[in-house]
Structures are given as C-alpha cells and as structure tokens.
Protein backbone atom coordinates (compact mmCIF):
# COMPACT_ATOMS: atom_id res chain seq x y z
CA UNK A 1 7.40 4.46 12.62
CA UNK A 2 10.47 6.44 12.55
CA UNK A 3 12.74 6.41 9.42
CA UNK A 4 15.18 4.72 11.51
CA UNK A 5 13.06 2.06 11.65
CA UNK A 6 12.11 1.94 7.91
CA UNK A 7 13.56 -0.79 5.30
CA UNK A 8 15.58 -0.01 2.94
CA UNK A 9 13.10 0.63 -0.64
CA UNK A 10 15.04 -1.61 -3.51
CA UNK A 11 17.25 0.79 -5.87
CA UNK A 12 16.20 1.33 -9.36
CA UNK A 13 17.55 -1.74 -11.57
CA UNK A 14 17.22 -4.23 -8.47
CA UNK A 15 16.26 -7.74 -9.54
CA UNK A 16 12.51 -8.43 -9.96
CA UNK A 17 10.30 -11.52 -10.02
CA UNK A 18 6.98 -13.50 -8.76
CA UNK A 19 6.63 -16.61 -6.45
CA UNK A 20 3.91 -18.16 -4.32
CA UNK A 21 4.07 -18.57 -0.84
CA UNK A 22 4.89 -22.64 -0.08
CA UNK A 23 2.67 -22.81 3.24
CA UNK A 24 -0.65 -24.17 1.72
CA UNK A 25 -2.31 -25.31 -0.96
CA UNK A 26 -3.85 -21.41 -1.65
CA UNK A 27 -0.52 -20.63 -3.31
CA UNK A 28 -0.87 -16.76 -2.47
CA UNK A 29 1.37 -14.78 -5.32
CA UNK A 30 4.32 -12.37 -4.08
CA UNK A 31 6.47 -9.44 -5.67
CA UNK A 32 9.94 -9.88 -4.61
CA UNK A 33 12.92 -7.29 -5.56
CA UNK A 34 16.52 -8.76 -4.48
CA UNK A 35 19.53 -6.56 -4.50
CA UNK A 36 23.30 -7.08 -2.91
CA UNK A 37 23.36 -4.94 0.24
CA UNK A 38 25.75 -2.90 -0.43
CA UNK A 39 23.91 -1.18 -3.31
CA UNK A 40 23.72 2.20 -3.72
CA UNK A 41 21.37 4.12 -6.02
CA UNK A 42 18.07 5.97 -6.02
CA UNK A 43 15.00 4.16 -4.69
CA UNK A 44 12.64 2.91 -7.40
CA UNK A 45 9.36 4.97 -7.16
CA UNK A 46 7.10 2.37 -8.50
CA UNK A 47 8.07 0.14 -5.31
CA UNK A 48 5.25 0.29 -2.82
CA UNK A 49 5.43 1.43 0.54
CA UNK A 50 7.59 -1.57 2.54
CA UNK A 51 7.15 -2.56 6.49
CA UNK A 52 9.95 -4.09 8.14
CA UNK A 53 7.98 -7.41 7.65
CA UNK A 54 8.16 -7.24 4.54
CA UNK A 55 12.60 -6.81 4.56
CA UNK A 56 15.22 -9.46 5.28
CA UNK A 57 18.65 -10.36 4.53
CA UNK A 58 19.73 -13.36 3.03
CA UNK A 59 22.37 -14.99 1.32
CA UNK A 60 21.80 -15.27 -2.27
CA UNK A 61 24.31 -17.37 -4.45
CA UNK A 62 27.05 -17.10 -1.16
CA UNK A 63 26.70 -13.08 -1.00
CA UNK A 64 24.29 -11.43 1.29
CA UNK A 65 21.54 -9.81 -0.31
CA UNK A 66 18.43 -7.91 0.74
CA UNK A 67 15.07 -9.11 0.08
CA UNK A 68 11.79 -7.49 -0.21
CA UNK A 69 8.76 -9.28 -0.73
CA UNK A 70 4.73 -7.70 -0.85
CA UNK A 71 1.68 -9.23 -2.26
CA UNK A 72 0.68 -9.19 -5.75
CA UNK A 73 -2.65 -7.01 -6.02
CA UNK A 74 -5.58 -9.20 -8.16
C-alpha cells in the first residue's frame, strides 16, 4: 500500500470510546477514535496500524468527522 493510500492515524487528544458491533447476537467489541476532519496535530503513537477499512467519514452532531474503528484485543 502506498502512503497515498493510507488513512489518516487519529491526532493525539482525538475522542476515544468502545462499542459492539450491532450485526449479531456475538456483540464483537470495537475501539473507535472520532475527530473533526479538519484536525491537525501529531498522530497518536499508541493508535495501531489502520487499513482503509478500518477509516470513514461521517457526520457527527451535523459536522463531518473522521472515524476509525479496530477490534478490541481479549
């Protein structure tokens, strides 16, 4: 993969939470880091490596924000 290709890693002090996938009953846990898109800011170094998968935009309270989700290790 070029870096072209590569998502954008979540600056240090993006938003940070849990939640469970809703597609079954397994209720598989997920790390998820929002920030605005227009941040700006070192990447956090205790994100883990990201696939573009793994990267969207969405709208977040009206403004478009990028979201990054990966599983939660057991």
């Amino acid at each position: 993969m070029s870096d072209s290709a590569a998502p954008p890693r979540p600056p240090l002090g993006a938003e940070q939470f849990t939640t469970a996938c809703d597609y079954c009953v397994v209720g598989c846990s997920y790390r998820v880091w929002r920030w605005p898109v227009d941040a700006r800011g070192a990447p956090d170094p205790g994100v883990p490596f990201a696939n573009p998968a793994q990267h969207n935009v969405v709208r977040w309270q009206a403004e478009p924000t990028t979201c990054w989700c990966c599983p939660m290790r057991r």
